[in-house]
Each structure stands twice: as structure tokens, then as C-alpha cells.
PDB file of N, CA and C in Angstrom:
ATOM      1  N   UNK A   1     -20.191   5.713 -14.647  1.00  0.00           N
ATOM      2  CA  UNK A   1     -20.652   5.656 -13.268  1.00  0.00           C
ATOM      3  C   UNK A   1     -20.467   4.255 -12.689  1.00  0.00           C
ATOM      4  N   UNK A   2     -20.329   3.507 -13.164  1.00  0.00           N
ATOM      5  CA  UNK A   2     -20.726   1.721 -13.006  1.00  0.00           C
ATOM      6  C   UNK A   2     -19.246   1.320 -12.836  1.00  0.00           C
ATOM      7  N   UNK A   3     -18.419   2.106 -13.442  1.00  0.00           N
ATOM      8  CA  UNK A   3     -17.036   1.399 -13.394  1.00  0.00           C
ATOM      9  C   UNK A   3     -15.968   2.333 -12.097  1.00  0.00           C
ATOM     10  N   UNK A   4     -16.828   3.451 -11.329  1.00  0.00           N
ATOM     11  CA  UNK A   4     -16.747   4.007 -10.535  1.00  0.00           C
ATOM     12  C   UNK A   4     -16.976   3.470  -9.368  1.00  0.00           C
ATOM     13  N   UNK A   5     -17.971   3.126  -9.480  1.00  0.00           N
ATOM     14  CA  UNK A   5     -18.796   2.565  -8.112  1.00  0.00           C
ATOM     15  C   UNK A   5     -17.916   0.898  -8.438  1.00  0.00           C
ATOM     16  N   UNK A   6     -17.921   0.066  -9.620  1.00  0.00           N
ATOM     17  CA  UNK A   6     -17.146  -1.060  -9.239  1.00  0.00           C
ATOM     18  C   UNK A   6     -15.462  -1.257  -8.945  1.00  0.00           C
ATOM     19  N   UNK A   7     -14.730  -0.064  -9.199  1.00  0.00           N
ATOM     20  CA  UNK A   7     -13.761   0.371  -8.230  1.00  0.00           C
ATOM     21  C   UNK A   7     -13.712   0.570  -7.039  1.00  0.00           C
ATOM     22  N   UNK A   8     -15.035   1.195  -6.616  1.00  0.00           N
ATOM     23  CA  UNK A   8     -14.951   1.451  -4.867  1.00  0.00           C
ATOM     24  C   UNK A   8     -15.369   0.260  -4.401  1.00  0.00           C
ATOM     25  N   UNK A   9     -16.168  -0.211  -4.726  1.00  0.00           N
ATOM     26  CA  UNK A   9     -16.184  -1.613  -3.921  1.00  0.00           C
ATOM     27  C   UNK A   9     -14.767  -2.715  -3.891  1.00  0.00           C
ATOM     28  N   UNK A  10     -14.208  -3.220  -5.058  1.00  0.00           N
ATOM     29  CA  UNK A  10     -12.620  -3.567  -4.970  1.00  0.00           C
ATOM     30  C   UNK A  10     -11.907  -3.317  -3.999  1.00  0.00           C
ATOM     31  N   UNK A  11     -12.113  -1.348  -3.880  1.00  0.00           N
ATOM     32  CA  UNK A  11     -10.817  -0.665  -3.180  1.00  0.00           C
ATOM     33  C   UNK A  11     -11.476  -1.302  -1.785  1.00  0.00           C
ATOM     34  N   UNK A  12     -12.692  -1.107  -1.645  1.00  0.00           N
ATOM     35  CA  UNK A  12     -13.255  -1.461  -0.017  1.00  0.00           C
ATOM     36  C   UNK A  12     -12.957  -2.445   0.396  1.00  0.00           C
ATOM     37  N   UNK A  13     -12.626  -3.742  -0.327  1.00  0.00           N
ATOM     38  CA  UNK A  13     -12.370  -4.720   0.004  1.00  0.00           C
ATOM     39  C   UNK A  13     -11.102  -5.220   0.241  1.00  0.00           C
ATOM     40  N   UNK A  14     -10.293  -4.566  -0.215  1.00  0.00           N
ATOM     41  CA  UNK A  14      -8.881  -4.424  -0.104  1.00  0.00           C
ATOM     42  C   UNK A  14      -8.018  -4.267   1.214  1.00  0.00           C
ATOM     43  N   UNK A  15      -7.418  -5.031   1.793  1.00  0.00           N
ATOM     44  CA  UNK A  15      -6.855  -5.122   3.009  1.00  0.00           C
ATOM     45  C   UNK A  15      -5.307  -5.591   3.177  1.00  0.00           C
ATOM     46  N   UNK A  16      -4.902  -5.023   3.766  1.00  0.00           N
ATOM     47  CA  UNK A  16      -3.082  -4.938   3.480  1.00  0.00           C
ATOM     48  C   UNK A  16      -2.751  -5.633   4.726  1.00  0.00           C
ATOM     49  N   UNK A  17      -1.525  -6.550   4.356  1.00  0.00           N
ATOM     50  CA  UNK A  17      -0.908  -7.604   5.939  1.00  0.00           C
ATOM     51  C   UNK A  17       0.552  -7.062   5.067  1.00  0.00           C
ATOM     52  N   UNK A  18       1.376  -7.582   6.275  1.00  0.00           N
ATOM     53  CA  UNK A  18       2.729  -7.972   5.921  1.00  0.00           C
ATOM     54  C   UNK A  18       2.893  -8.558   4.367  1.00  0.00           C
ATOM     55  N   UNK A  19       1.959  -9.454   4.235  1.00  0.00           N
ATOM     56  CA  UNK A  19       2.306  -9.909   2.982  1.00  0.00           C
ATOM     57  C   UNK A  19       1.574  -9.531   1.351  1.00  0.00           C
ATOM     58  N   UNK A  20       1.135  -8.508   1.323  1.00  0.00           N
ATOM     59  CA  UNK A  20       0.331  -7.541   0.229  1.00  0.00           C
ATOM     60  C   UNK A  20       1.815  -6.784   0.166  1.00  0.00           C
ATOM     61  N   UNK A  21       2.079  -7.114  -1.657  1.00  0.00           N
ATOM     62  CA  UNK A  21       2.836  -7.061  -2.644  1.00  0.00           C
ATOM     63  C   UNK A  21       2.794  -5.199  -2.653  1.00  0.00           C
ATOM     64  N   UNK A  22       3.995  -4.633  -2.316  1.00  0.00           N
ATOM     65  CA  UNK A  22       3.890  -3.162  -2.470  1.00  0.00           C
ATOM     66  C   UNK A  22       2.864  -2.919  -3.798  1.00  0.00           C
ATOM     67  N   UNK A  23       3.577  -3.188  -5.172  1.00  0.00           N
ATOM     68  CA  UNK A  23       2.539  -2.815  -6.360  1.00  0.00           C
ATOM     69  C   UNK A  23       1.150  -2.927  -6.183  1.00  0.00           C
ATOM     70  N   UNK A  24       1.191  -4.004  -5.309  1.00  0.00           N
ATOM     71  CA  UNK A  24      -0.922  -4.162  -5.632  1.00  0.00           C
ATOM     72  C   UNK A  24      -1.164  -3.092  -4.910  1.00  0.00           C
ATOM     73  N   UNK A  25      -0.984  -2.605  -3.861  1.00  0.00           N
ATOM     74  CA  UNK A  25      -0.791  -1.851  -2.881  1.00  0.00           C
ATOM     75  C   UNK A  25      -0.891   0.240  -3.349  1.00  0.00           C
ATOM     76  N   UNK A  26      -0.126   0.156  -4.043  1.00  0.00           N
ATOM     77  CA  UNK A  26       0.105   1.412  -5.090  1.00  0.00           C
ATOM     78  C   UNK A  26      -1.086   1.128  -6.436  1.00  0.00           C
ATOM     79  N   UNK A  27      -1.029  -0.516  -6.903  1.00  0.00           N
ATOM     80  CA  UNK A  27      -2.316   0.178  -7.378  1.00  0.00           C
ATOM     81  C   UNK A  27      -3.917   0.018  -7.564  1.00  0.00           C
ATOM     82  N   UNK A  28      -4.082  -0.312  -6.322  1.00  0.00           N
ATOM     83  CA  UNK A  28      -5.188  -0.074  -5.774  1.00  0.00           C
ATOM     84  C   UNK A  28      -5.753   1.252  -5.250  1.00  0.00           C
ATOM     85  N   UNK A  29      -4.572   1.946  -4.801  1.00  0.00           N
ATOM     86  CA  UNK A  29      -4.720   3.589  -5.014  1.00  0.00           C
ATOM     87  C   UNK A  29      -3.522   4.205  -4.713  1.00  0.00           C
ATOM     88  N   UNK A  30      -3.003   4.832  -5.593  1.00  0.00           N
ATOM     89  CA  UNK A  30      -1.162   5.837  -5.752  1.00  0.00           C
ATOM     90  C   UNK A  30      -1.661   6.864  -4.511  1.00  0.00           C
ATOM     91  N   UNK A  31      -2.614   7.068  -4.024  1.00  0.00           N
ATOM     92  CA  UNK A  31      -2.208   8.209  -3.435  1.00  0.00           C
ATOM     93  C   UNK A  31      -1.885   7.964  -1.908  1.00  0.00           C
ATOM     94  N   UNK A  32      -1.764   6.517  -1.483  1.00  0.00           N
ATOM     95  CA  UNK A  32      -1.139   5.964  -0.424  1.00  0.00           C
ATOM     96  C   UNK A  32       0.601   6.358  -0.610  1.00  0.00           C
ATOM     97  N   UNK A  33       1.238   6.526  -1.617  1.00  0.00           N
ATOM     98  CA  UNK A  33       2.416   7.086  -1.838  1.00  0.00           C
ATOM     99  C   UNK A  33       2.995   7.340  -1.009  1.00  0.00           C
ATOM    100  N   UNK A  34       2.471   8.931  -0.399  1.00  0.00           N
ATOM    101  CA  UNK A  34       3.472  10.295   0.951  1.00  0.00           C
ATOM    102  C   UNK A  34       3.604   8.729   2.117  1.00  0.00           C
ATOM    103  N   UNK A  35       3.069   7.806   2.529  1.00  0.00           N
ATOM    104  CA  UNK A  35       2.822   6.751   3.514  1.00  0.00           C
ATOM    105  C   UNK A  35       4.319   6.329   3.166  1.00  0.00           C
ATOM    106  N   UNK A  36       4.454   5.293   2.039  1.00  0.00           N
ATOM    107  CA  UNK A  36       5.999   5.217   1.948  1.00  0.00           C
ATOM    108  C   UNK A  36       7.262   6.174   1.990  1.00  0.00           C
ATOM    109  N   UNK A  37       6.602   6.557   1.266  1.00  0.00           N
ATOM    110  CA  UNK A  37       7.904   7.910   1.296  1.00  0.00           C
ATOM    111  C   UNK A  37       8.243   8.385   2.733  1.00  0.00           C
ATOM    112  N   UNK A  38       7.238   8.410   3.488  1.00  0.00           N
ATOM    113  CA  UNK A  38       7.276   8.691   5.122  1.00  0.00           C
ATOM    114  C   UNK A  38       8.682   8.042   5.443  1.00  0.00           C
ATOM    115  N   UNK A  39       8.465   6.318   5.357  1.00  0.00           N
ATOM    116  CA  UNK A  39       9.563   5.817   5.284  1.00  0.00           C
ATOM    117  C   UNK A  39      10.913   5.629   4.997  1.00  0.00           C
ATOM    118  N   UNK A  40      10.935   6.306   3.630  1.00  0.00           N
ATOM    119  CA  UNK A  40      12.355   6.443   3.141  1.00  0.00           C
ATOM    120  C   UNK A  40      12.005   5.242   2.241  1.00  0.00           C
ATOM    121  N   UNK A  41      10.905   5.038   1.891  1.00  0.00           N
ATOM    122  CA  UNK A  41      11.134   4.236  -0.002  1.00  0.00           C
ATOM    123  C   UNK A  41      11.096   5.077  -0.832  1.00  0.00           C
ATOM    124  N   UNK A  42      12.059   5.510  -1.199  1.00  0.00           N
ATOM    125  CA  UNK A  42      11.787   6.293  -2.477  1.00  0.00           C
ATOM    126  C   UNK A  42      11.591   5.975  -3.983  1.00  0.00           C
ATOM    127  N   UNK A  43      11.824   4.626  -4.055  1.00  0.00           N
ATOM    128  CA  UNK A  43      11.716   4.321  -5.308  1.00  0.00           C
ATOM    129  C   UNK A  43      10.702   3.763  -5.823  1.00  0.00           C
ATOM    130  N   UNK A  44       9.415   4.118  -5.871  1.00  0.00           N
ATOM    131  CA  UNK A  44       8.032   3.117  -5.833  1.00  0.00           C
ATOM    132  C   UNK A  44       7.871   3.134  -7.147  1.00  0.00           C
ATOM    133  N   UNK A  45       9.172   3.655  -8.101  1.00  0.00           N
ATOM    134  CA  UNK A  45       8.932   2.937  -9.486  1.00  0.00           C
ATOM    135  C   UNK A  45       9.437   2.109 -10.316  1.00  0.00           C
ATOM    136  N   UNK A  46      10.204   1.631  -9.120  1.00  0.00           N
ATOM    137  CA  UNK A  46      11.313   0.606  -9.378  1.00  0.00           C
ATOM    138  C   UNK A  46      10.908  -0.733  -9.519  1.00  0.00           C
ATOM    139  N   UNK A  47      10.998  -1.790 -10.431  1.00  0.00           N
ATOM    140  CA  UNK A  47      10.463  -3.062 -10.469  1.00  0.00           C
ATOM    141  C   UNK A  47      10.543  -3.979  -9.506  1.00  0.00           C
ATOM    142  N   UNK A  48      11.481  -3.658  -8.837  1.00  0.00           N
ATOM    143  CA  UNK A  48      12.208  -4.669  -7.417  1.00  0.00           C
ATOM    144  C   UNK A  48      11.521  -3.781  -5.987  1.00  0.00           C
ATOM    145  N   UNK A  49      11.128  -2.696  -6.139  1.00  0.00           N
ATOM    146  CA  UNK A  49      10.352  -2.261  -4.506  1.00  0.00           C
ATOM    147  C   UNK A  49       8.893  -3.029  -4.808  1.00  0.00           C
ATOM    148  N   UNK A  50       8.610  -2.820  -6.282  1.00  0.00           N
ATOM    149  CA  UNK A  50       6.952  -3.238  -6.217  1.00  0.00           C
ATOM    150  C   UNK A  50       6.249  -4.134  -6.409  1.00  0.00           C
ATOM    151  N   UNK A  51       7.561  -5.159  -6.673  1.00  0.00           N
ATOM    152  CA  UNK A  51       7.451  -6.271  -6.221  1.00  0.00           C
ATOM    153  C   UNK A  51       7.842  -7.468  -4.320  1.00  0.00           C
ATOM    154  N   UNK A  52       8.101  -6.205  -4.160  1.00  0.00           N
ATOM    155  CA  UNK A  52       8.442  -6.877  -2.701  1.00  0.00           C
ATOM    156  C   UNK A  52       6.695  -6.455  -1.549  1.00  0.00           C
ATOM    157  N   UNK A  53       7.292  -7.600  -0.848  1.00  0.00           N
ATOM    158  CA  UNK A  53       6.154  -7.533   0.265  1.00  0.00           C
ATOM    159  C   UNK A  53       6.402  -6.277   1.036  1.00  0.00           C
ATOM    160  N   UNK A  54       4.714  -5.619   1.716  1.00  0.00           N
ATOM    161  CA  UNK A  54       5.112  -4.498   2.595  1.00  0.00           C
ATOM    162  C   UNK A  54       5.762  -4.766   3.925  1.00  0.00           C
ATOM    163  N   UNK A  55       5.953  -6.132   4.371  1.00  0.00           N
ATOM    164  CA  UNK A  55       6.688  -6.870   5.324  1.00  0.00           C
ATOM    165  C   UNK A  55       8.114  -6.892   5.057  1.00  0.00           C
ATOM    166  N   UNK A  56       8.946  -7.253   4.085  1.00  0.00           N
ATOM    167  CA  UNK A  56       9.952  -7.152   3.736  1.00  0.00           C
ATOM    168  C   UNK A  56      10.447  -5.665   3.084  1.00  0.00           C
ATOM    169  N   UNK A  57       9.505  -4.739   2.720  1.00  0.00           N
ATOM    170  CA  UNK A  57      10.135  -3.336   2.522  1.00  0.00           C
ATOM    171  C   UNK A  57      10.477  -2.816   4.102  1.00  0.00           C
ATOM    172  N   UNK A  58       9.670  -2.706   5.024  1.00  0.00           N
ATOM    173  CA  UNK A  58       9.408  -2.726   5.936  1.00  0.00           C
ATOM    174  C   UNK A  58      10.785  -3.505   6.933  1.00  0.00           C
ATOM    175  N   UNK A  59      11.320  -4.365   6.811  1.00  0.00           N
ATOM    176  CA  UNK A  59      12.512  -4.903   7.277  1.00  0.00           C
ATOM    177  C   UNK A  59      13.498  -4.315   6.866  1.00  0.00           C
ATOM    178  N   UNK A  60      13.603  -4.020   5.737  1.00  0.00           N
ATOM    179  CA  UNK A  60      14.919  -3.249   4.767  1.00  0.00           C
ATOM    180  C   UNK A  60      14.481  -1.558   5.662  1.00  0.00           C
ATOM    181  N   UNK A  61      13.763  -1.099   5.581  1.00  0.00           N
ATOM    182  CA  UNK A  61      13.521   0.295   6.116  1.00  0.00           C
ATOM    183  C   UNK A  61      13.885   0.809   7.729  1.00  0.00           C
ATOM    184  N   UNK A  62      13.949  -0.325   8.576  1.00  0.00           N
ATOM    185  CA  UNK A  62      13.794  -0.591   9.850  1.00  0.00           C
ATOM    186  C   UNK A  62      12.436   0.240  10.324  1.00  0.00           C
ATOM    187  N   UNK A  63      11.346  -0.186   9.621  1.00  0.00           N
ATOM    188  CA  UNK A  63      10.216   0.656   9.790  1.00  0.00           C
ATOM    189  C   UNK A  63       8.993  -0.555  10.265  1.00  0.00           C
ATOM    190  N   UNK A  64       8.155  -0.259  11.752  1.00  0.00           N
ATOM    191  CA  UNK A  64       7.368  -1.185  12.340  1.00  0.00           C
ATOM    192  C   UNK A  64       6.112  -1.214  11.023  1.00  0.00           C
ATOM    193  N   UNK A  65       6.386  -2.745  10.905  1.00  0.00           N
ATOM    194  CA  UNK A  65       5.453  -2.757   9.443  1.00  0.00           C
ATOM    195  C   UNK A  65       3.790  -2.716  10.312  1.00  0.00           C
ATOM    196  N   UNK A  66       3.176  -3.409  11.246  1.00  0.00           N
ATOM    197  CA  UNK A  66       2.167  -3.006  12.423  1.00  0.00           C
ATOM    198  C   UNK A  66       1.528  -1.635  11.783  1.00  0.00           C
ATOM    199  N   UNK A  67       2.468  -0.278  11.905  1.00  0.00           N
ATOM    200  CA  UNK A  67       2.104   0.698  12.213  1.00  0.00           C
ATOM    201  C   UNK A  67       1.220   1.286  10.443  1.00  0.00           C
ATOM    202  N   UNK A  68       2.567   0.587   9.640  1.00  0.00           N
ATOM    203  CA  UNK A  68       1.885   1.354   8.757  1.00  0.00           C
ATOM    204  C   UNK A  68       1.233   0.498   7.525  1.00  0.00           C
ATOM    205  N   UNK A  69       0.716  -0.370   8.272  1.00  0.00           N
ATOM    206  CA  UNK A  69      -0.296  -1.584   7.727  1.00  0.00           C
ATOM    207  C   UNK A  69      -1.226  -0.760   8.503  1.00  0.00           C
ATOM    208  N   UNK A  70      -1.915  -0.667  10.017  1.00  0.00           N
ATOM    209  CA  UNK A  70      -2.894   0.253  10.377  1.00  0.00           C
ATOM    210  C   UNK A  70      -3.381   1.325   9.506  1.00  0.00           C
ATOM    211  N   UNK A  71      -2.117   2.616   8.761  1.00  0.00           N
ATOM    212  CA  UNK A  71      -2.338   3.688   8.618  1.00  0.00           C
ATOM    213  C   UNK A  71      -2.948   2.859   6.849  1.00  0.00           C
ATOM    214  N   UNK A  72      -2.147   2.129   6.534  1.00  0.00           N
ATOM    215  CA  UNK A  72      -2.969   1.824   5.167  1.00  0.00           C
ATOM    216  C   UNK A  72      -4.244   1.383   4.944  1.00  0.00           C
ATOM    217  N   UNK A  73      -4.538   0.433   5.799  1.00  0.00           N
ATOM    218  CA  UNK A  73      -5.870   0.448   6.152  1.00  0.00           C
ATOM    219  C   UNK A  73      -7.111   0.899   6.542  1.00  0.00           C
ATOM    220  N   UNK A  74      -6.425   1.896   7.148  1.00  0.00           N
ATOM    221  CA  UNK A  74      -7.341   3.241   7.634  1.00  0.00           C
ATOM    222  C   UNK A  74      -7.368   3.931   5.995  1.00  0.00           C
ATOM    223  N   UNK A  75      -6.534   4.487   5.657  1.00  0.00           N
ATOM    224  CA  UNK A  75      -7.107   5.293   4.300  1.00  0.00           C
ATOM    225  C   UNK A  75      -7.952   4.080   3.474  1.00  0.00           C
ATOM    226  N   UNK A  76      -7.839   2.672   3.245  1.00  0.00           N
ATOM    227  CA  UNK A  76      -8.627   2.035   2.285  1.00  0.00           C
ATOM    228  C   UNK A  76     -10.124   2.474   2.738  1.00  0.00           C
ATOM    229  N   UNK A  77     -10.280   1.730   4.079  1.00  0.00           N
ATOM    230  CA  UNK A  77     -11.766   2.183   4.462  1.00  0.00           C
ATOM    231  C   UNK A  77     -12.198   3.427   4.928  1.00  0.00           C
ATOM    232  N   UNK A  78     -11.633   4.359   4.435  1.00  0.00           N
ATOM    233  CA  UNK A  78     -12.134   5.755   4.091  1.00  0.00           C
ATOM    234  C   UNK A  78     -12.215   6.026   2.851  1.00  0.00           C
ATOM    235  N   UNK A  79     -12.164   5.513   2.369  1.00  0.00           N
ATOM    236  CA  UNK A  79     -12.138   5.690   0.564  1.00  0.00           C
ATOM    237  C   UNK A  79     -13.573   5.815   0.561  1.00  0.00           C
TER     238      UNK A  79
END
């Protein structure tokens, strides 16, 4: 129970910019996933996507990083 509840607080605190590292991003919670994929990353198991910034995936994608920094954020603080 303790290591439940000290996950949700982590995840709550967790806030994504341009510059939050795809991996931390995935794993702080995988089920943000369908969000990229929206995009056309398909490879979120690749060592080189999950290490890149969601700012720079986001440039490579031609995808407004704005929009889906909002939508990630919105699912953290609904967690």
C-alpha cells in the first residue's frame, strides 16, 4: 500500500516541458504511449527515441510540442 501511494505522489509531481527526456516520460507511466503514437513515434523502444527530449521528438515529427505537453500533463494530474 505505501509503495502505491509513494508512486502517486512522484507521478503527481511530475511535469513535462519541451525538455523532459521521452524515457522519464514513458516511465513515469507507459500508458501515456497511444499520445506518441498519435504522432507517428513508433519506436518508444528504441534507445535513441528515449533518450531524446519531447521538444526534439516533437521537431523530428513536425508535431506542435505546446499541444502535447498540455495533453501529457493533463493525464499526469489525473492520475
Amino acid at each position: 500500500m505505501l509503495a502505491s501511494l509513494e508512486r502517486r505522489i512522484i507521478i503527481m509531481a511530475f511535469v513535462v516541458t519541451k525538455d523532459t527526456i521521452i524515457g522519464d516520460i514513458l516511465d513515469a507511466d507507459f500508458e501515456v504511449s497511444p499520445y506518441f503514437l498519435e504522432m507517428g513515434m513508433h519506436c518508444l523502444g528504441c534507445p535513441s527515441s528515449r533518450g531524446e527530449t519531447l521538444g526534439e521528438a516533437c521537431a523530428v515529427h513536425g508535431v506542435e510540442a505546446d499541444d502535447l505537453i498540455e495533453k501529457l500533463n493533463a493525464h499526469f494530474e489525473n492520475l
